[in-house]
Protein backbone atom coordinates (compact mmCIF):
# COMPACT_ATOMS: atom_id res chain seq x y z
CA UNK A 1 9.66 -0.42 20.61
CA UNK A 2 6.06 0.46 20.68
CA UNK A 3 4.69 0.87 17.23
CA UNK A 4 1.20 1.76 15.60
CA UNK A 5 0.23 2.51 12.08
CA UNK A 6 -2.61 3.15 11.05
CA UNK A 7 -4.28 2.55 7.63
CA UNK A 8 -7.80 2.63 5.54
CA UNK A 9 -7.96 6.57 5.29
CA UNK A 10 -8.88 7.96 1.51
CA UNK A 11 -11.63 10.27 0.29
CA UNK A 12 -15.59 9.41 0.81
CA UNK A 13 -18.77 11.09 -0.15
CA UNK A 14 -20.61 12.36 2.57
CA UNK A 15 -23.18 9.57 3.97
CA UNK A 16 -20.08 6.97 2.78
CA UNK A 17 -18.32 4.67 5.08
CA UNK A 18 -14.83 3.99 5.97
CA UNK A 19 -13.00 1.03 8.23
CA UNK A 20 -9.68 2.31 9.74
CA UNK A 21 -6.99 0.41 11.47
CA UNK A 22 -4.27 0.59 13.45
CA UNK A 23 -1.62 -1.99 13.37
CA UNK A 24 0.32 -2.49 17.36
CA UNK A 25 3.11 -3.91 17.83
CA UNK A 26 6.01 -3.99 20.68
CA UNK A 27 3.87 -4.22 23.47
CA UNK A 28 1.15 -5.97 25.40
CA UNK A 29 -1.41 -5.44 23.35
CA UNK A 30 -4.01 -7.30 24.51
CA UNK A 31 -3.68 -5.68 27.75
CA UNK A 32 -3.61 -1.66 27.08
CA UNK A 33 -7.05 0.43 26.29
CA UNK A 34 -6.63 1.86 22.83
CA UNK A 35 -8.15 4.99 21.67
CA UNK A 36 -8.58 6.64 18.13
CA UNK A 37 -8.31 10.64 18.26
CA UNK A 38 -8.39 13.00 15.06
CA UNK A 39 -7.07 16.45 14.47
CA UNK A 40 -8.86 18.52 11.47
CA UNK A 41 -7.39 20.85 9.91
CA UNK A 42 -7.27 23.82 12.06
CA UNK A 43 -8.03 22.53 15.35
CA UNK A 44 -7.02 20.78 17.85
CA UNK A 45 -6.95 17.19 18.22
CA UNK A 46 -9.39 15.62 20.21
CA UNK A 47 -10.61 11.76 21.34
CA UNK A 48 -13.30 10.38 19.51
CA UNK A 49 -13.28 6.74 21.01
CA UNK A 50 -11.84 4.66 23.34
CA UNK A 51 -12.04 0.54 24.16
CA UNK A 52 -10.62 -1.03 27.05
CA UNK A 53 -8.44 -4.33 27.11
CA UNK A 54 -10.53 -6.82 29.03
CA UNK A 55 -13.88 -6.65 28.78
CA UNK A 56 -14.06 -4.71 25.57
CA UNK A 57 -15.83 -1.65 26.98
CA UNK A 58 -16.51 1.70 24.65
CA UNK A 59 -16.93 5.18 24.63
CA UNK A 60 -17.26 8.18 22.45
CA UNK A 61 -17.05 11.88 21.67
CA UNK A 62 -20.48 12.81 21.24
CA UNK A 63 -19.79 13.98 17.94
CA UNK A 64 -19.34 10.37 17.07
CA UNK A 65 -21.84 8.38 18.45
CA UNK A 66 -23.80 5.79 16.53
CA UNK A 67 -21.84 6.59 13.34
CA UNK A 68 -18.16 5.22 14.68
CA UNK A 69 -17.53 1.75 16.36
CA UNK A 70 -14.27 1.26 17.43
CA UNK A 71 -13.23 -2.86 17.91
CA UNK A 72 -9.88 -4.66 18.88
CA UNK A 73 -8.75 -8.16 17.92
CA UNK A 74 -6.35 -9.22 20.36
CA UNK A 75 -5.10 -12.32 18.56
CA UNK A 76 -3.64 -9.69 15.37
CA UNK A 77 -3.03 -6.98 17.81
CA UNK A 78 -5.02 -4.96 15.16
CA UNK A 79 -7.38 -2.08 16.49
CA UNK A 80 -10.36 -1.06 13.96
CA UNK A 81 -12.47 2.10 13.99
CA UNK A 82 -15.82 1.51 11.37
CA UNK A 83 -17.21 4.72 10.52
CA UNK A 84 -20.91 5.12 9.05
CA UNK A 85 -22.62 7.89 7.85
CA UNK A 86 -19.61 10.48 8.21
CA UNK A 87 -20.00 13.90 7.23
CA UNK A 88 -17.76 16.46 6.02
CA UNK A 89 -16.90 17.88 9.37
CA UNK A 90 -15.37 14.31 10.11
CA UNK A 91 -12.61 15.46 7.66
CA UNK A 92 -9.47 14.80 9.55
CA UNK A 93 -6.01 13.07 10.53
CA UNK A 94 -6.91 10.13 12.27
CA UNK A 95 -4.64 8.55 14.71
CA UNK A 96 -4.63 5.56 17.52
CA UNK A 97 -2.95 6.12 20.64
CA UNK A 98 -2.22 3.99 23.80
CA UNK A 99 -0.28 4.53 26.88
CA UNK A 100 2.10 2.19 27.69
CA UNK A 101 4.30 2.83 31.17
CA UNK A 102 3.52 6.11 31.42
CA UNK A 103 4.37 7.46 28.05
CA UNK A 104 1.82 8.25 25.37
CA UNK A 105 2.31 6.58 22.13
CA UNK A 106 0.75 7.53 18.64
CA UNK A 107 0.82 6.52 15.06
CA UNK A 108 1.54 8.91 12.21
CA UNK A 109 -2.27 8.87 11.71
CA UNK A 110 -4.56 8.03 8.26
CA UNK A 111 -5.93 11.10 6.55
CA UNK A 112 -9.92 11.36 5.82
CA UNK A 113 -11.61 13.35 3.42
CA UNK A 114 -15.03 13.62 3.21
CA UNK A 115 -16.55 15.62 0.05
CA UNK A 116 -18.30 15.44 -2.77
C-alpha cells in the first residue's frame, strides 16, 4: 500500500534552516509528481511546492519562494523539501502528498516550530 512518512521537523530560530523528507514507498515513485503542503495551526492547509516526475520541474506558494526547494531522488524514492531563512509564520504540520490512481495519499506530516 502506498506509504509516506515524513521526517526532519523540530524547532528553529527564525532565519534557521531545516531539510525535511518524505520517505515513499508502495508505488511508482519515480513516476508520480510529489508535493509538500502544511497546515498551521488554525488554518487551513495549503500547497507550498510541487515537483514533477520526469523532468524535475518546480513550483511554489508564493509565500515560499526562494526560501524552500523541494528535490526528489528517484533511486531512494525519498522526496526532500530544504527550507532557508523560515520565519515564524512558517510554523506548521508539514506533510507530502501524491496522487496515485485517483486517490490522494498523505503522510502523517513533520511538525515545525519556528521561535526564539
Amino acid at each position: 500500500q502506498v506509504q509516506l512518512v515524513e521526517s526532519g521537523g523540530g524547532l528553529v530560530q527564525p532565519g534557521g534552516s531545516l531539510r525535511l523528507s518524505c520517505a515513499a514507498s508502495g508505488f511508482a515513485f519515480s513516476l508520480r509528481p510529489m508535493s509538500w503542503y502544511r497546515r498551521a495551526p488554525g488554518k487551513e492547509r495549503e500547497f507550498i511546492a510541487g515537483i514533477d516526475s520526469f523532468r524535475a520541474d518546480t513550483n511554489y506558494a508564493d509565500s515560499v519562494k526562494d526560501r524552500f526547494t523541494i528535490s526528489r531522488d528517484n533511486a531512494t524514492k525519498t522526496l526532500y523539501l530544504q527550507m532557508n531563512s523560515l520565519k515564524p509564520e512558517d510554523t506548521a504540520l508539514y506533510y507530502c502528498s501524491t496522487n496515485v490512481g485517483g486517490l490522494n495519499y498523505w503522510g502523517n506530516g513533520t511538525l515545525v516550530t519556528v521561535s526564539s
